[in-house]
Protein backbone atom coordinates (compact mmCIF):
# COMPACT_ATOMS: atom_id res chain seq x y z
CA UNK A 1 113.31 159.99 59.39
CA UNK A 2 112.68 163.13 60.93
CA UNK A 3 108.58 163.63 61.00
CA UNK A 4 106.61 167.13 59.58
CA UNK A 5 106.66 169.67 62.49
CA UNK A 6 103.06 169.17 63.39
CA UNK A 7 103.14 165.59 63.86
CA UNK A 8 103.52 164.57 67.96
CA UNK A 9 103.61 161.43 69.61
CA UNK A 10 101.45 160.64 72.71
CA UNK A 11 102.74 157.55 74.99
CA UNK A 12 99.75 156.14 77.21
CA UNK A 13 100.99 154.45 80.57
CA UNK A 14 99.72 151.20 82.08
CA UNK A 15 102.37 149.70 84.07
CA UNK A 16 104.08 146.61 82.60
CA UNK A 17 101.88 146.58 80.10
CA UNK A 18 104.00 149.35 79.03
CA UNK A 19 106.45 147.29 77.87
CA UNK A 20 104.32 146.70 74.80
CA UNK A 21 105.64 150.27 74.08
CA UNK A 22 108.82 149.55 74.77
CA UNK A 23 108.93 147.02 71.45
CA UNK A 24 107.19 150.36 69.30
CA UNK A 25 109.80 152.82 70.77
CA UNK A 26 112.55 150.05 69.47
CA UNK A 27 111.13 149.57 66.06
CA UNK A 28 111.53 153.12 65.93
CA UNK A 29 114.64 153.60 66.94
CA UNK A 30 115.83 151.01 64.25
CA UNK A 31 114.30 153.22 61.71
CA UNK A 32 115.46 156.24 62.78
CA UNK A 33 111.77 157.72 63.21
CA UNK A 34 111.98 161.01 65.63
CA UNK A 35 109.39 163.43 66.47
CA UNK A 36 109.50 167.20 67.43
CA UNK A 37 107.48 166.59 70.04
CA UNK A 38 106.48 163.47 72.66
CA UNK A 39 104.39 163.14 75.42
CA UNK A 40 104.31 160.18 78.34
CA UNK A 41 102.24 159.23 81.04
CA UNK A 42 103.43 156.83 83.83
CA UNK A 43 104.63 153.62 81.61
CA UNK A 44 104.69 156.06 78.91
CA UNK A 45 106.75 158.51 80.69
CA UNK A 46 109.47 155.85 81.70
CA UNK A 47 109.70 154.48 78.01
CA UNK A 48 109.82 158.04 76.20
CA UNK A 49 112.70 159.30 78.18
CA UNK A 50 115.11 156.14 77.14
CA UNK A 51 113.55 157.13 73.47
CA UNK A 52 114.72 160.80 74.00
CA UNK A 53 118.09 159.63 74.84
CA UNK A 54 118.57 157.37 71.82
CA UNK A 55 118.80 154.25 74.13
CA UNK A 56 117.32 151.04 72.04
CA UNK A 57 116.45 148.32 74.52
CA UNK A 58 117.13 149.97 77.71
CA UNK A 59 113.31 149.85 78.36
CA UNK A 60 113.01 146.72 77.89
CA UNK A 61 115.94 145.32 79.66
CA UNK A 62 113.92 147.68 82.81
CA UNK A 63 110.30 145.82 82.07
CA UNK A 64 111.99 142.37 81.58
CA UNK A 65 115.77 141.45 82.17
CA UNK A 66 116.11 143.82 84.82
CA UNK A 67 112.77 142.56 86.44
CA UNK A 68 113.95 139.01 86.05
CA UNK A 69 117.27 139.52 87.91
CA UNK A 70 115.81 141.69 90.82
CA UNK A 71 112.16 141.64 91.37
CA UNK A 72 111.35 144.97 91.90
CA UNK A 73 107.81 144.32 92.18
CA UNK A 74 106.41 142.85 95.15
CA UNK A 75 104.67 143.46 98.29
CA UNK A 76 108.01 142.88 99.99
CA UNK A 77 109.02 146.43 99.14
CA UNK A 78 106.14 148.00 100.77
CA UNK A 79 107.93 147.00 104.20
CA UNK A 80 111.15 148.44 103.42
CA UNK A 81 109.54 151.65 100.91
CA UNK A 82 106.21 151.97 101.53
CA UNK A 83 105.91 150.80 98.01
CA UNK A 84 105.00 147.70 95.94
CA UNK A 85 107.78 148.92 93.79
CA UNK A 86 112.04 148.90 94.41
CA UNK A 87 112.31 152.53 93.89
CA UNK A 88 115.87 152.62 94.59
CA UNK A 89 116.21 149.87 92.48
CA UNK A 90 114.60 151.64 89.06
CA UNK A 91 115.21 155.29 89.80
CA UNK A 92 118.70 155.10 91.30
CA UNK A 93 120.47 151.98 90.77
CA UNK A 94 119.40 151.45 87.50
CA UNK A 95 119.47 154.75 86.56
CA UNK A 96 122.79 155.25 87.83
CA UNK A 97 124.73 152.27 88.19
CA UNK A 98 123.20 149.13 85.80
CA UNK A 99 122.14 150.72 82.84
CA UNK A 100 122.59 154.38 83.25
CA UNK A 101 120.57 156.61 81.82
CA UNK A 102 122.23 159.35 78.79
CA UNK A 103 121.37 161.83 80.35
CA UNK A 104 124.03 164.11 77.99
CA UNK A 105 121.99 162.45 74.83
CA UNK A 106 118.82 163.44 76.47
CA UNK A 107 119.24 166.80 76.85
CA UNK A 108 120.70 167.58 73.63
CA UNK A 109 117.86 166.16 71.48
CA UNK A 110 116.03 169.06 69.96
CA UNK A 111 112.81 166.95 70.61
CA UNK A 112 110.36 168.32 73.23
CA UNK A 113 109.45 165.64 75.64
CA UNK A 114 106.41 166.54 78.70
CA UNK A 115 105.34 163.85 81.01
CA UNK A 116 101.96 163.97 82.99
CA UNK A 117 101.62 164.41 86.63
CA UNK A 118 98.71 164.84 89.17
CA UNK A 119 99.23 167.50 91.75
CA UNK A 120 98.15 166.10 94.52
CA UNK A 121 96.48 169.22 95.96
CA UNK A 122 94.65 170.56 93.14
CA UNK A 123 93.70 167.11 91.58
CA UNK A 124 94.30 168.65 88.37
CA UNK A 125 96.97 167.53 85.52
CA UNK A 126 100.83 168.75 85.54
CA UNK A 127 102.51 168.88 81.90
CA UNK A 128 106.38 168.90 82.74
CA UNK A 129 109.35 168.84 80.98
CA UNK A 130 113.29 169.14 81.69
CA UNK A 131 116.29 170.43 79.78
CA UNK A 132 119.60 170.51 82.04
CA UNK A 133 118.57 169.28 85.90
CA UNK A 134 119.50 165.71 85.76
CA UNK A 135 118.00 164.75 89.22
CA UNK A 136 114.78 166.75 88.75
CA UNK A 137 114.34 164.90 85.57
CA UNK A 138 114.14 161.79 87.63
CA UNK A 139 111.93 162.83 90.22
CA UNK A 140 109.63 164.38 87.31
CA UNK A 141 109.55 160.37 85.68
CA UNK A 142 109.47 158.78 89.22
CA UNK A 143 106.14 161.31 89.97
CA UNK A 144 104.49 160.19 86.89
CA UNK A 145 104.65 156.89 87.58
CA UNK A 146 103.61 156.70 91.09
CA UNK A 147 100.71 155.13 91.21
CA UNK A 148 97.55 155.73 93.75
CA UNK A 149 97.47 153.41 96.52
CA UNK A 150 100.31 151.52 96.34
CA UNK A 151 103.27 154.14 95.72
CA UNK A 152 104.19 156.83 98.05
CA UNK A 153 103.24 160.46 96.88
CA UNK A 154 106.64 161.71 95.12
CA UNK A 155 107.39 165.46 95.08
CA UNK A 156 108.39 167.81 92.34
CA UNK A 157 109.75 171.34 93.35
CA UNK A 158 108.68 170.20 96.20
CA UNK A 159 105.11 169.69 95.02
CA UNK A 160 102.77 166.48 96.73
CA UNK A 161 102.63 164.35 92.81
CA UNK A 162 101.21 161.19 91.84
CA UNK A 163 100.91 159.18 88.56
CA UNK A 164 99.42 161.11 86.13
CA UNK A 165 97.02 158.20 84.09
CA UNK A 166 94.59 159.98 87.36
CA UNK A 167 93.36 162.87 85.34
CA UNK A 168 95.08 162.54 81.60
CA UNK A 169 95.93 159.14 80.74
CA UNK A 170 95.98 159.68 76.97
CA UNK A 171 96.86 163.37 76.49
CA UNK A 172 96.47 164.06 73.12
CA UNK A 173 94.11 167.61 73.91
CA UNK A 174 97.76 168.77 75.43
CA UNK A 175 99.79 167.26 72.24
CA UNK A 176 97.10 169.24 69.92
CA UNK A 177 97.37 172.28 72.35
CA UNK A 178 100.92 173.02 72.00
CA UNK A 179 100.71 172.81 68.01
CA UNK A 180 100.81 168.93 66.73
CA UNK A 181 97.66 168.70 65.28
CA UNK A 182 98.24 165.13 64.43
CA UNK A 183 99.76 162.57 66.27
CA UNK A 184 101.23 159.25 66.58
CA UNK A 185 99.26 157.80 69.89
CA UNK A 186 100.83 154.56 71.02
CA UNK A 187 98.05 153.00 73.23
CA UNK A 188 98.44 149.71 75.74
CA UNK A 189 94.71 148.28 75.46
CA UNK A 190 92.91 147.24 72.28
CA UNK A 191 90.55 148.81 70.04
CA UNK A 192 87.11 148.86 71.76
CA UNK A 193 88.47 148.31 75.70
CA UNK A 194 86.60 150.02 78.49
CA UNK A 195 87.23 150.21 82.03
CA UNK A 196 84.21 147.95 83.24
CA UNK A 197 82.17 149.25 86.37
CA UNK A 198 81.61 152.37 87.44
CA UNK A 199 83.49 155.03 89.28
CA UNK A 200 83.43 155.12 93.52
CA UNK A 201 83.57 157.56 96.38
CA UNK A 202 86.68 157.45 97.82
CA UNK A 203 86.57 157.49 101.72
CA UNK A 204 87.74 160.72 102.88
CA UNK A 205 90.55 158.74 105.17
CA UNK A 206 92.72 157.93 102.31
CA UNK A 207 94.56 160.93 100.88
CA UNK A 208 92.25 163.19 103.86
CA UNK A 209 95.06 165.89 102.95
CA UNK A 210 93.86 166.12 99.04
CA UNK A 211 90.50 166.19 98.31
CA UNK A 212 90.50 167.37 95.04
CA UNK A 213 92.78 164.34 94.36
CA UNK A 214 90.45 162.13 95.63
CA UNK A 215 87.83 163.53 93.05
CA UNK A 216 89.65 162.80 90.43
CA UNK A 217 90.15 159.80 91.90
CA UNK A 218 86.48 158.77 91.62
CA UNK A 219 86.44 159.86 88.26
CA UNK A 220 88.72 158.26 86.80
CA UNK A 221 86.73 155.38 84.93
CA UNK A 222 84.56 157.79 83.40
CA UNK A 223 87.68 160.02 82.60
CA UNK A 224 89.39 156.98 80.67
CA UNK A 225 86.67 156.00 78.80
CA UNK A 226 85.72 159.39 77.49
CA UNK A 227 89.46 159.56 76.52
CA UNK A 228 89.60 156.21 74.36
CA UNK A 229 86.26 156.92 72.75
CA UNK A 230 87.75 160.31 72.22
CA UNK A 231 91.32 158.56 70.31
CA UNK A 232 88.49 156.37 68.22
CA UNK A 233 86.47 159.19 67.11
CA UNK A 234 90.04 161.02 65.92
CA UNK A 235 91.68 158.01 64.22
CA UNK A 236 88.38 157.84 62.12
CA UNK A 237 88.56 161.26 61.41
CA UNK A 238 92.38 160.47 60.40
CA UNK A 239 93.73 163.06 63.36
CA UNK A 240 95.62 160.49 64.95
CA UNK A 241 97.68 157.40 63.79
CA UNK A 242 96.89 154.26 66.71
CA UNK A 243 99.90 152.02 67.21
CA UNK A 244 97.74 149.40 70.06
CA UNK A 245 97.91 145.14 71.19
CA UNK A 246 95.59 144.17 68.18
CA UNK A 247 93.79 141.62 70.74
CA UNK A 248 93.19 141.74 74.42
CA UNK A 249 96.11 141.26 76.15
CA UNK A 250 97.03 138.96 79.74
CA UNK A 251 99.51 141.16 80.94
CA UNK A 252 98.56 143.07 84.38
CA UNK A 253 99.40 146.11 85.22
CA UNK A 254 102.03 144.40 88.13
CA UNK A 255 102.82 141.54 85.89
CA UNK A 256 105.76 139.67 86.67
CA UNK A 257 105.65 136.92 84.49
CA UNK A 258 108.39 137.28 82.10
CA UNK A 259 107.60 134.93 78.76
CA UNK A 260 104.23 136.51 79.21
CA UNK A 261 106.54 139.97 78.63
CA UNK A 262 108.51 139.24 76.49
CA UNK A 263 105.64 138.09 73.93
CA UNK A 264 103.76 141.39 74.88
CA UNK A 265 107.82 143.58 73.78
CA UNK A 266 107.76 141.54 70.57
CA UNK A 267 103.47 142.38 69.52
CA UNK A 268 104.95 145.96 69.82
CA UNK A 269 107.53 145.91 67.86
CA UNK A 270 105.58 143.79 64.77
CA UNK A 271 102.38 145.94 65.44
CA UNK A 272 104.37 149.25 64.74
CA UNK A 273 106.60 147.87 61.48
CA UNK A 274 102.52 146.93 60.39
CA UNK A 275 100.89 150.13 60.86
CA UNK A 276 104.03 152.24 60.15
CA UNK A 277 105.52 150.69 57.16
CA UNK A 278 101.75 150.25 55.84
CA UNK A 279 100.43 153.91 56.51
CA UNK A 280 102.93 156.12 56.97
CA UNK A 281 103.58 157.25 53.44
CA UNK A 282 100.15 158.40 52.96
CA UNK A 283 99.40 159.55 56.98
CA UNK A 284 102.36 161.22 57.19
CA UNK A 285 103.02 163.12 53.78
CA UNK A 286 99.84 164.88 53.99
């Protein structure tokens, strides 16, 4: 079902709670459901490309099979990376050799696909997309998924990055700015979550190179927040379609447990065959 050309859809990120995307992206891919344009952030960024490409499962075989065999999270990697993630593992070995990525699929789907970066120096958001590079599409997903703190900064062009949930974790402003007034927003918290506490100085030793990136770094609670209330105010106002966990959720951010997972792939799938098959004959034939 190919969508109206104003209608976008906006991936949030969260780490492995991502893979709660991963079960929407799958439900639909079963139902043929494609979009002009998309939109990921960290998580979000690493699930929409394997959507692009027409690749039904091969996120979640990444968040949960392919964590299960190698355990590519862990402090362990920090010796050998500087990471608490394998990055060889997921952007290279993965990539190339275990499951490889379409990259032939990707690049001839009509759909426009950005992901969200922070530049490191400016502290401000990145919107990027690729169309033929195959290794600079990588390093564009690895960047927005490299998170503060405990993943080295990536480069892009050559260009200090880091995840982009920093400044725009939910980017539906940029979905509405390049035409899609209404959206599909697939979101990894439930309705009425807040980051708790408030936002911090950072000490001017960590990241001493960027300290416009450490601003945004202190503001990133208040950031969030505004953005969520923001999604609220829209999907009352009908503007945006939410596809979210319908109750809090256990699943960290580094989660490693794998039922826990699995259960988390499987709420995404059954929460977007609810709000899809119940509103999208009305939402989407306006």
């Amino acid at each position: 079902m190919n969508l109206g050309s104003d209608i976008g859809l906006v991936l949030e990120g969260g780490g492995m709670r991502g893979t709660f995307t991963s079960g929407v992206l799958d439900y639909m891919m079963d139902h043929d459901i494609e979009f002009p344009y998309g939109i990921g952030v960290s998580a979000g960024a690493c699930n929409g490309v394997s959507y692009v490409s027409h690749q039904r499962g091969r996120s979640r075989f990444s968040n949960i099979e392919l964590l299960d065999r190698y355990h590519y999270i862990g402090f362990r990697h920090l010796l050998t990376q500087r990471s608490i993630i394998d990055l060889d593992m997921l952007y290279n070995k993965f990539t190339e050799e275990i499951l490889p990525f379409d990259y032939d699929s990707y690049f001839a789907n009509a759909m426009r696909f950005e992901m969200v970066t922070t530049h490191c120096c400016t502290g401000e958001a990145c919107y990027m997309e690729e169309r033929s590079d195959r290794r600079r599409l990588i390093d564009i997903v690895k960047a927005s998924a490299s998170l503060p703190y405990v993943c080295p900064i990536a480069y892009v062009d050559g260009e200090p990055m880091l995840d982009g949930g920093i400044v725009d974790s939910i980017p539906v402003e940029r979905a509405v700015s390049q035409g899609f007034r209404r959206n599909v927003v697939v979101l990894t918290r439930n309705k009425g979550y807040r980051k708790s506490g408030g936002d911090f100085k950072i000490p001017s030793f960590i990241y001493k190179r960027y300290p416009r990136l450490r601003e945004s770094l202190a503001n990133r609670c208040a950031c969030y927040n505004r953005q969520l209330q923001m999604v609220e105010d829209m999907e009352r106002e009908g503007k945006v379609l939410v596809i979210r966990p319908e109750k809090p959720i256990v699943v960290g951010r580094m989660e490693k447990n794998v039922a826990r997972l699995t259960d988390l792939y499987n709420e995404g799938y059954e929460c977007a065959e609810r709000v899809l098959q119940g509103g999208k004959a009305e939402w989407f034939g306006r």
